[in-house]
PDB file of N, CA and C in Angstrom:
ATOM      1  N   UNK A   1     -14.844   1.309  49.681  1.00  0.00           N
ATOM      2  CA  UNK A   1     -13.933   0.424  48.993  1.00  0.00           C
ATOM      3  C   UNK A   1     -12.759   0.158  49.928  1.00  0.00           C
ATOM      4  N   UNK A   2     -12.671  -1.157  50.470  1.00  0.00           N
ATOM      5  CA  UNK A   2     -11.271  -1.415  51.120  1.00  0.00           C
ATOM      6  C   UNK A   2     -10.031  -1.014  50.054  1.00  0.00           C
ATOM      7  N   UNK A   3      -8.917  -1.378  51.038  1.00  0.00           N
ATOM      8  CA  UNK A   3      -7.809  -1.270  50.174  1.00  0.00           C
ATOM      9  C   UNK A   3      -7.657  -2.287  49.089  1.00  0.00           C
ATOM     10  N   UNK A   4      -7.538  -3.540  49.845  1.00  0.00           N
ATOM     11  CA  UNK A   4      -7.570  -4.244  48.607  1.00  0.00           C
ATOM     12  C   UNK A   4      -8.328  -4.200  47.227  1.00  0.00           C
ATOM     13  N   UNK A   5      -9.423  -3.785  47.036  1.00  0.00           N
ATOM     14  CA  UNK A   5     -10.164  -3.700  46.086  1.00  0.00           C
ATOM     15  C   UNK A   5      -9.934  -2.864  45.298  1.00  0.00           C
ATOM     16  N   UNK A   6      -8.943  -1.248  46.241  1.00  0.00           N
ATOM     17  CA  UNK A   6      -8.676  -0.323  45.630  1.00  0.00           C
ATOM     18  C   UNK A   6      -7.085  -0.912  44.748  1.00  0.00           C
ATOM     19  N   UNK A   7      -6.725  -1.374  44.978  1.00  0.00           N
ATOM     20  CA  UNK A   7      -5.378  -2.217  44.199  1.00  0.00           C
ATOM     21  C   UNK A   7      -5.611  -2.828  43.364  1.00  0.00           C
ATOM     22  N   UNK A   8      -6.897  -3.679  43.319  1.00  0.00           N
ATOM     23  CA  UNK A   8      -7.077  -3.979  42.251  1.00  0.00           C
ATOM     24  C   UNK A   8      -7.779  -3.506  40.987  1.00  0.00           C
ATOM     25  N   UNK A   9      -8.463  -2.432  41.779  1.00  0.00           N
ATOM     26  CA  UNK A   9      -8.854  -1.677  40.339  1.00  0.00           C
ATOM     27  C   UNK A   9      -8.087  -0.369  40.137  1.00  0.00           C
ATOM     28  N   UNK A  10      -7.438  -0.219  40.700  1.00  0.00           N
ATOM     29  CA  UNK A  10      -6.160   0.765  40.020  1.00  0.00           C
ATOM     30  C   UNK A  10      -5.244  -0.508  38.875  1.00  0.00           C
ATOM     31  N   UNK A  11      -5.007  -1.435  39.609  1.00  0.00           N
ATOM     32  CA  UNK A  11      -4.403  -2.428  38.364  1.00  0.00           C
ATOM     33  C   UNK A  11      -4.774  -2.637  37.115  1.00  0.00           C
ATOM     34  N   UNK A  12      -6.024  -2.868  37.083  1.00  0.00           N
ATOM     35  CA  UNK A  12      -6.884  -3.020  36.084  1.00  0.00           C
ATOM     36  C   UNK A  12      -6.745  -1.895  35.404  1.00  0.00           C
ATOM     37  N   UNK A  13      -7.211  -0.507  35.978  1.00  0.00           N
ATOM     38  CA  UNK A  13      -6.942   0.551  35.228  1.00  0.00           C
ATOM     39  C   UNK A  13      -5.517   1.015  34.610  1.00  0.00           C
ATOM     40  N   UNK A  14      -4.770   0.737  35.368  1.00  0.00           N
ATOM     41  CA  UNK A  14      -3.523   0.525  34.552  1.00  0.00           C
ATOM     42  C   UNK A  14      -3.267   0.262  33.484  1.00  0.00           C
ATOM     43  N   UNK A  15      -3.514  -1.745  33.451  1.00  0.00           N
ATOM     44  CA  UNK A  15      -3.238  -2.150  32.538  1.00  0.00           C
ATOM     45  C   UNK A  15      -4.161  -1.809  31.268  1.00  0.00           C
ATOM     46  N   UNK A  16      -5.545  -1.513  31.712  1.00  0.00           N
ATOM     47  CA  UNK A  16      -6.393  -0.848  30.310  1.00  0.00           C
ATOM     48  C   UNK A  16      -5.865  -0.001  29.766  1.00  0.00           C
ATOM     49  N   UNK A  17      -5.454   0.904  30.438  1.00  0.00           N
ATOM     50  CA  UNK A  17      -4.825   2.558  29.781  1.00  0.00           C
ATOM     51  C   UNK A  17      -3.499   2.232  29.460  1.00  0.00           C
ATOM     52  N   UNK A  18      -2.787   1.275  29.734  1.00  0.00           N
ATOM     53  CA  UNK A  18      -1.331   1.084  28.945  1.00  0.00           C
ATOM     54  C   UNK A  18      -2.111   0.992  27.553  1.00  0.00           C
ATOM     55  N   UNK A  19      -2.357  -0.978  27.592  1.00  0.00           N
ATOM     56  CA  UNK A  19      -2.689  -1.037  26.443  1.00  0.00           C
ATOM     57  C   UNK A  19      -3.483  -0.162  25.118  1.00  0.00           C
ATOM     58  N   UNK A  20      -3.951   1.028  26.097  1.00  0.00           N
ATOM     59  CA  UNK A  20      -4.820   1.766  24.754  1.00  0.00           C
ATOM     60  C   UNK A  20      -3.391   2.760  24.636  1.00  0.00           C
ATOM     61  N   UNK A  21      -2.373   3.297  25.362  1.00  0.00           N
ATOM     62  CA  UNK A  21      -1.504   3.610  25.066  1.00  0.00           C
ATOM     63  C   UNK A  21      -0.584   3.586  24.154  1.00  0.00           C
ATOM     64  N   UNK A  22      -0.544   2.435  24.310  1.00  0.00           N
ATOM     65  CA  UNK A  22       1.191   1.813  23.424  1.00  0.00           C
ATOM     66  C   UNK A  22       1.272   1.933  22.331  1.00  0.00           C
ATOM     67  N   UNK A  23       0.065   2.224  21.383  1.00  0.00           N
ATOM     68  CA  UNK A  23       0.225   2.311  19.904  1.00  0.00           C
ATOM     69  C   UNK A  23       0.363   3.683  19.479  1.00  0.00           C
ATOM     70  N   UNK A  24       0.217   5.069  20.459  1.00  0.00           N
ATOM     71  CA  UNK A  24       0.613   6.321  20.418  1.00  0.00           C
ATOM     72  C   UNK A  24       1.965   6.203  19.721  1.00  0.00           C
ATOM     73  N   UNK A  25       2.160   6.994  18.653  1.00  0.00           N
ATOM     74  CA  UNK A  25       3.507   7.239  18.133  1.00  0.00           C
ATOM     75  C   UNK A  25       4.693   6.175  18.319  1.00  0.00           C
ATOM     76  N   UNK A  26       3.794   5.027  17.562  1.00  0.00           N
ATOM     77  CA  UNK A  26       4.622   3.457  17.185  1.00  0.00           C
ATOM     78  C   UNK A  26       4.599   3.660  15.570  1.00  0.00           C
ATOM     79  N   UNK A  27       5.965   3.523  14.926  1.00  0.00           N
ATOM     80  CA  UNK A  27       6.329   4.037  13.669  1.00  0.00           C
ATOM     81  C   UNK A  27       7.060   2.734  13.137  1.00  0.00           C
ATOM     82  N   UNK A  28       6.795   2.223  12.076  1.00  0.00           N
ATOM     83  CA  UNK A  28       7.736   0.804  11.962  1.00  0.00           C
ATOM     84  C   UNK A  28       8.589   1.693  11.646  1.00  0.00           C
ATOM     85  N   UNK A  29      10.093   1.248  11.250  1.00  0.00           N
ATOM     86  CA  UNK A  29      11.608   1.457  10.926  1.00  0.00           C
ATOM     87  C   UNK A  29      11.317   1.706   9.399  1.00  0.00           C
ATOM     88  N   UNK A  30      12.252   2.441   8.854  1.00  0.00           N
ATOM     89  CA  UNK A  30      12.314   2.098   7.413  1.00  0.00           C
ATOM     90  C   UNK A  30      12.970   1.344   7.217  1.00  0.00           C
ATOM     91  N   UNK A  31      14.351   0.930   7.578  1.00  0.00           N
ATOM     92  CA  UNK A  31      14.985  -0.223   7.328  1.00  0.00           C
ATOM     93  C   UNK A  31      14.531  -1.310   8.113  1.00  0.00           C
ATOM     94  N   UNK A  32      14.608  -2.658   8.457  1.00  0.00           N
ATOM     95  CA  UNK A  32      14.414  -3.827   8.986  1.00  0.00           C
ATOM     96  C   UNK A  32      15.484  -4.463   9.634  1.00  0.00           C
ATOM     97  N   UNK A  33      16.491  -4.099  10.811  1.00  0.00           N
ATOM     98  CA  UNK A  33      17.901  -4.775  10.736  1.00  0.00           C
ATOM     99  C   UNK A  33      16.970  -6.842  10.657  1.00  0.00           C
ATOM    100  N   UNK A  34      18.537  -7.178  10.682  1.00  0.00           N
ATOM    101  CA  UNK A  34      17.747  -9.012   9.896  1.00  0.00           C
ATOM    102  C   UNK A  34      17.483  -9.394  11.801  1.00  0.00           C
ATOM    103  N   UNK A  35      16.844 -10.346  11.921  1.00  0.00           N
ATOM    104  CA  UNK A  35      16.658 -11.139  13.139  1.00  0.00           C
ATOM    105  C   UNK A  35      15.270  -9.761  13.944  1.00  0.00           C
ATOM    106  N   UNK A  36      14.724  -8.823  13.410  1.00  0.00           N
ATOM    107  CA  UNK A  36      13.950  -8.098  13.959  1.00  0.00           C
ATOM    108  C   UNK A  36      12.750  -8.095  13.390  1.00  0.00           C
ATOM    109  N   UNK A  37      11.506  -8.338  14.091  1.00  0.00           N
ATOM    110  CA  UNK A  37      10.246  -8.069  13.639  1.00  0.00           C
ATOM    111  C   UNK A  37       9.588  -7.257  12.211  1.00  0.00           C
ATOM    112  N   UNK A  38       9.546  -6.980  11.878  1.00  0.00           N
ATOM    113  CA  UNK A  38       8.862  -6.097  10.730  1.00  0.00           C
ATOM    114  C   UNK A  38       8.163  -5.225  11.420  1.00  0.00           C
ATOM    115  N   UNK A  39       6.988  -5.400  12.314  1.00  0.00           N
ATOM    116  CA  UNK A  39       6.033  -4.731  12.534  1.00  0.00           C
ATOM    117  C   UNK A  39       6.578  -3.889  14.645  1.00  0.00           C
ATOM    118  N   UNK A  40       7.712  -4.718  14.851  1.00  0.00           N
ATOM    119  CA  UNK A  40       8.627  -3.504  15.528  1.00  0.00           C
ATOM    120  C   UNK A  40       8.637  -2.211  16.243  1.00  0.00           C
ATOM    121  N   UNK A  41       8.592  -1.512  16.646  1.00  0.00           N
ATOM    122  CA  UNK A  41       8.489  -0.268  16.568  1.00  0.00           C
ATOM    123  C   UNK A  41       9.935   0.497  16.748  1.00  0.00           C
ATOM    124  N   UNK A  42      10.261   1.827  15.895  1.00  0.00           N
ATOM    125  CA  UNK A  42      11.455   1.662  16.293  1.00  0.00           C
ATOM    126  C   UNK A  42      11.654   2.335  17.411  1.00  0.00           C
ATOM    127  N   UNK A  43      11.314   3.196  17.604  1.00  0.00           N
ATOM    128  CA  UNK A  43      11.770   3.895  18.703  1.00  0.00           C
ATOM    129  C   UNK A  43      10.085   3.515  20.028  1.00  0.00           C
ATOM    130  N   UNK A  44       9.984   3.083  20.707  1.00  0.00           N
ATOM    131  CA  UNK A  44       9.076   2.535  21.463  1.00  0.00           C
ATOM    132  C   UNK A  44       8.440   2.920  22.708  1.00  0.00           C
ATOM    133  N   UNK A  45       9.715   3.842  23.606  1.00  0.00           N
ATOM    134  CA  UNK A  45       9.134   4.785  24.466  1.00  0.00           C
ATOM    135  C   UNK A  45       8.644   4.531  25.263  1.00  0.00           C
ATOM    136  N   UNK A  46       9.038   3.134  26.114  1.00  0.00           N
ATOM    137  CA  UNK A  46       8.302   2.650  26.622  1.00  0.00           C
ATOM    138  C   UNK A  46       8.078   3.147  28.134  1.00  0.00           C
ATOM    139  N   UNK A  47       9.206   3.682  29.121  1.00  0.00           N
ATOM    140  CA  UNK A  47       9.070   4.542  30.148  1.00  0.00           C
ATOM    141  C   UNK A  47       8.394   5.878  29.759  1.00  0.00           C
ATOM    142  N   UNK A  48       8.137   6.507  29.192  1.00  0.00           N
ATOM    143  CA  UNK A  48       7.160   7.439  28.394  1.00  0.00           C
ATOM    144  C   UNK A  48       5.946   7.458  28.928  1.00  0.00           C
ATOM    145  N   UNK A  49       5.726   6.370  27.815  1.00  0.00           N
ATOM    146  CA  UNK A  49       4.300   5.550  27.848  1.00  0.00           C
ATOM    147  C   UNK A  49       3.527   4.749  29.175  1.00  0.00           C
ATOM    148  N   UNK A  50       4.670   4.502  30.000  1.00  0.00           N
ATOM    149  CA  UNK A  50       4.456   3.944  31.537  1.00  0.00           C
ATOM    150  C   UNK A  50       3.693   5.303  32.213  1.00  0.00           C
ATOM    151  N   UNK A  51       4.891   6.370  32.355  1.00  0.00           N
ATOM    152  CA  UNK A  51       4.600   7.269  33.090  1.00  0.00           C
ATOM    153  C   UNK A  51       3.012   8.434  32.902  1.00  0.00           C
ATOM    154  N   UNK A  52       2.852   8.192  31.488  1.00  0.00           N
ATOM    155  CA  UNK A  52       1.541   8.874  30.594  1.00  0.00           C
ATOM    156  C   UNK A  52      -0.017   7.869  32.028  1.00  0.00           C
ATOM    157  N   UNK A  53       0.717   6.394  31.208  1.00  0.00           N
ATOM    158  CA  UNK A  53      -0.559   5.440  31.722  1.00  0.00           C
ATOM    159  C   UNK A  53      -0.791   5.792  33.708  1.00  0.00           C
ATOM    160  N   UNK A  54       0.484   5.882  33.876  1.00  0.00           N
ATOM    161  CA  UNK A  54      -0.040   5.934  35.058  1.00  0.00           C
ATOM    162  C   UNK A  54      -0.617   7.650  35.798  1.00  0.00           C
ATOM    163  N   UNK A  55      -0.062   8.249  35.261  1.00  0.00           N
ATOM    164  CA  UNK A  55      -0.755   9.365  35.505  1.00  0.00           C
ATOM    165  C   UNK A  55      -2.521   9.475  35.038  1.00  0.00           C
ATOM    166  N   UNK A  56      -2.824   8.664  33.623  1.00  0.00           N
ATOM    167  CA  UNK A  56      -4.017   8.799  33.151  1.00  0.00           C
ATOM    168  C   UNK A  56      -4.853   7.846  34.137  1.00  0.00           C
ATOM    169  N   UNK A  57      -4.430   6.669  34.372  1.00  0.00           N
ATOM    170  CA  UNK A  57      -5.265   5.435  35.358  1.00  0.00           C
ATOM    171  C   UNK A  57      -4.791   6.061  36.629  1.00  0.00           C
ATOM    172  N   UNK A  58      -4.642   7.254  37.162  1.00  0.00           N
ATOM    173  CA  UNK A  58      -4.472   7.884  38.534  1.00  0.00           C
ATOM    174  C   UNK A  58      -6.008   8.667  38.328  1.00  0.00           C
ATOM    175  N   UNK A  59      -5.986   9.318  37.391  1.00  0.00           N
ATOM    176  CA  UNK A  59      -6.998  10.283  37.452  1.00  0.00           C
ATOM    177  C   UNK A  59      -8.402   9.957  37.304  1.00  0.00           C
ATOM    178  N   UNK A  60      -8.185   8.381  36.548  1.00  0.00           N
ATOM    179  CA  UNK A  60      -9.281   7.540  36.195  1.00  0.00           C
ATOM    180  C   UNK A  60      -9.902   6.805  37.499  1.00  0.00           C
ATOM    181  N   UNK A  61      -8.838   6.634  38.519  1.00  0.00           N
ATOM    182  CA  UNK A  61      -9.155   5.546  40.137  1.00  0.00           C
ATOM    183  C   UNK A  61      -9.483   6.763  40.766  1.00  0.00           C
ATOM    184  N   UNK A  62      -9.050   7.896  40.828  1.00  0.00           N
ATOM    185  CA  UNK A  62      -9.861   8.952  41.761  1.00  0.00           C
ATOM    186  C   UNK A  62     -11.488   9.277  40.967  1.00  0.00           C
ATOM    187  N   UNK A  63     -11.731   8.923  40.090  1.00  0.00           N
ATOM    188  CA  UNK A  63     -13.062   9.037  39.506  1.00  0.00           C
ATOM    189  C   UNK A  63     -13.855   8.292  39.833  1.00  0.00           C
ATOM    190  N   UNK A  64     -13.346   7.108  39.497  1.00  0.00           N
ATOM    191  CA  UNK A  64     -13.635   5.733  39.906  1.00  0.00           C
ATOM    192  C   UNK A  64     -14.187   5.860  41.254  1.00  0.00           C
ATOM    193  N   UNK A  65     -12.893   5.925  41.885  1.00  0.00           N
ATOM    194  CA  UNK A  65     -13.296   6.143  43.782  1.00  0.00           C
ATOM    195  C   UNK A  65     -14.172   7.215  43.924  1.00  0.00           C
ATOM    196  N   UNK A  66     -14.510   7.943  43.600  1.00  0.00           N
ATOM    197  CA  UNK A  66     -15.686   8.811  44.200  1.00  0.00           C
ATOM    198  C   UNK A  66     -17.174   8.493  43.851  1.00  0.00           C
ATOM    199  N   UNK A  67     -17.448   7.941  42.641  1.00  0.00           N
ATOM    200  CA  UNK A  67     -18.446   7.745  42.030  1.00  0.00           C
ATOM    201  C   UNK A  67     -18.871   6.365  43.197  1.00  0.00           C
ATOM    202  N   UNK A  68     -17.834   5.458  43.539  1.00  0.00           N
ATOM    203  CA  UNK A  68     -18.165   4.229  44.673  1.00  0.00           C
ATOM    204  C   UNK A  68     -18.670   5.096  46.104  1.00  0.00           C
ATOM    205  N   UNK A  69     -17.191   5.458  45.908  1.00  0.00           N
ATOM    206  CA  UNK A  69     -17.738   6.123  47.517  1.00  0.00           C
ATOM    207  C   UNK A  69     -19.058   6.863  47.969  1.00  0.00           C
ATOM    208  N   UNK A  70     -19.584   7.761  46.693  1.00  0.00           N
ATOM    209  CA  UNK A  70     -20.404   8.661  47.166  1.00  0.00           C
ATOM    210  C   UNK A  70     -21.387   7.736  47.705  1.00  0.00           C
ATOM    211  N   UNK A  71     -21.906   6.336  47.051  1.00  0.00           N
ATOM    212  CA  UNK A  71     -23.248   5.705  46.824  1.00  0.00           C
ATOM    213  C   UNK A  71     -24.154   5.929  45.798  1.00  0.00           C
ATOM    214  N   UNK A  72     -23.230   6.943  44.843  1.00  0.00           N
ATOM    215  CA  UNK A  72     -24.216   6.479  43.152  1.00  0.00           C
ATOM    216  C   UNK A  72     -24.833   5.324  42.897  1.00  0.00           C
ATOM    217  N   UNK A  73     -23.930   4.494  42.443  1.00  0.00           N
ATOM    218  CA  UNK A  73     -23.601   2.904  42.368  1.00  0.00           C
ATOM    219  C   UNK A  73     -24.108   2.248  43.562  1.00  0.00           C
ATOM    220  N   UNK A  74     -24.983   1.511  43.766  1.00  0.00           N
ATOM    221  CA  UNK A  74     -24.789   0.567  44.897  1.00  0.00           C
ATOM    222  C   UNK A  74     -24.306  -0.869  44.322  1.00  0.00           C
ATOM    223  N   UNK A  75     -23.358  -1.017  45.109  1.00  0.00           N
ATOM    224  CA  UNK A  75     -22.699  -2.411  44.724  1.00  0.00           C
ATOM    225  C   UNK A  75     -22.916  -3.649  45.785  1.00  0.00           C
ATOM    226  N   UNK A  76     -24.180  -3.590  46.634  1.00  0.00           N
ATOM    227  CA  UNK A  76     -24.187  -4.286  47.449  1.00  0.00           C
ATOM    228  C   UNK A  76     -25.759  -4.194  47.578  1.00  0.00           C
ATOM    229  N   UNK A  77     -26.201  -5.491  47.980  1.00  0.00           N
ATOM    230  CA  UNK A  77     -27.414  -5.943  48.093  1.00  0.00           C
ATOM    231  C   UNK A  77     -28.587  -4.682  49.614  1.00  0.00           C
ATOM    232  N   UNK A  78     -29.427  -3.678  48.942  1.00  0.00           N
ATOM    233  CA  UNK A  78     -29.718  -2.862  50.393  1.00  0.00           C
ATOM    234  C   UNK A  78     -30.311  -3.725  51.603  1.00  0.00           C
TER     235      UNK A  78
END
């Protein structure tokens, strides 16, 4: 796997594992201040939740990368 390819699927993995992230301990408000969403979250955590994703899509691209590297997978015509 060049580099580039490796950037982009660490990206990818990223952004998958945020999004399955973000709904971890998202609590609507009991009150509603006015001009705010309903569905909201109040407290949101969002550097938290960054630092979780990227540690989890770290451990996921070194998996990733070995399973390519070894030649499990062939991703190219023999």
């Amino acid at each position: 796997m060049d580099k580039v390819s490796a950037v982009v699927v660490f990206i990818l993995l990223w952004w998958w594992v945020l999004f399955m992230v973000l709904p971890f301990g998202a609590k609507a408000p009991d009150r509603i201040k006015a001009g705010h969403a309903s569905s909201a979250p109040e407290r949101p955590r969002i550097l938290m939740k960054m630092l979780i994703t990227t540690v989890i899509a770290s451990l996921l691209f070194i998996i990733v990368y070995l399973i390519i590297s070894s030649g499990f997978f062939a991703l190219r015509k023999a």
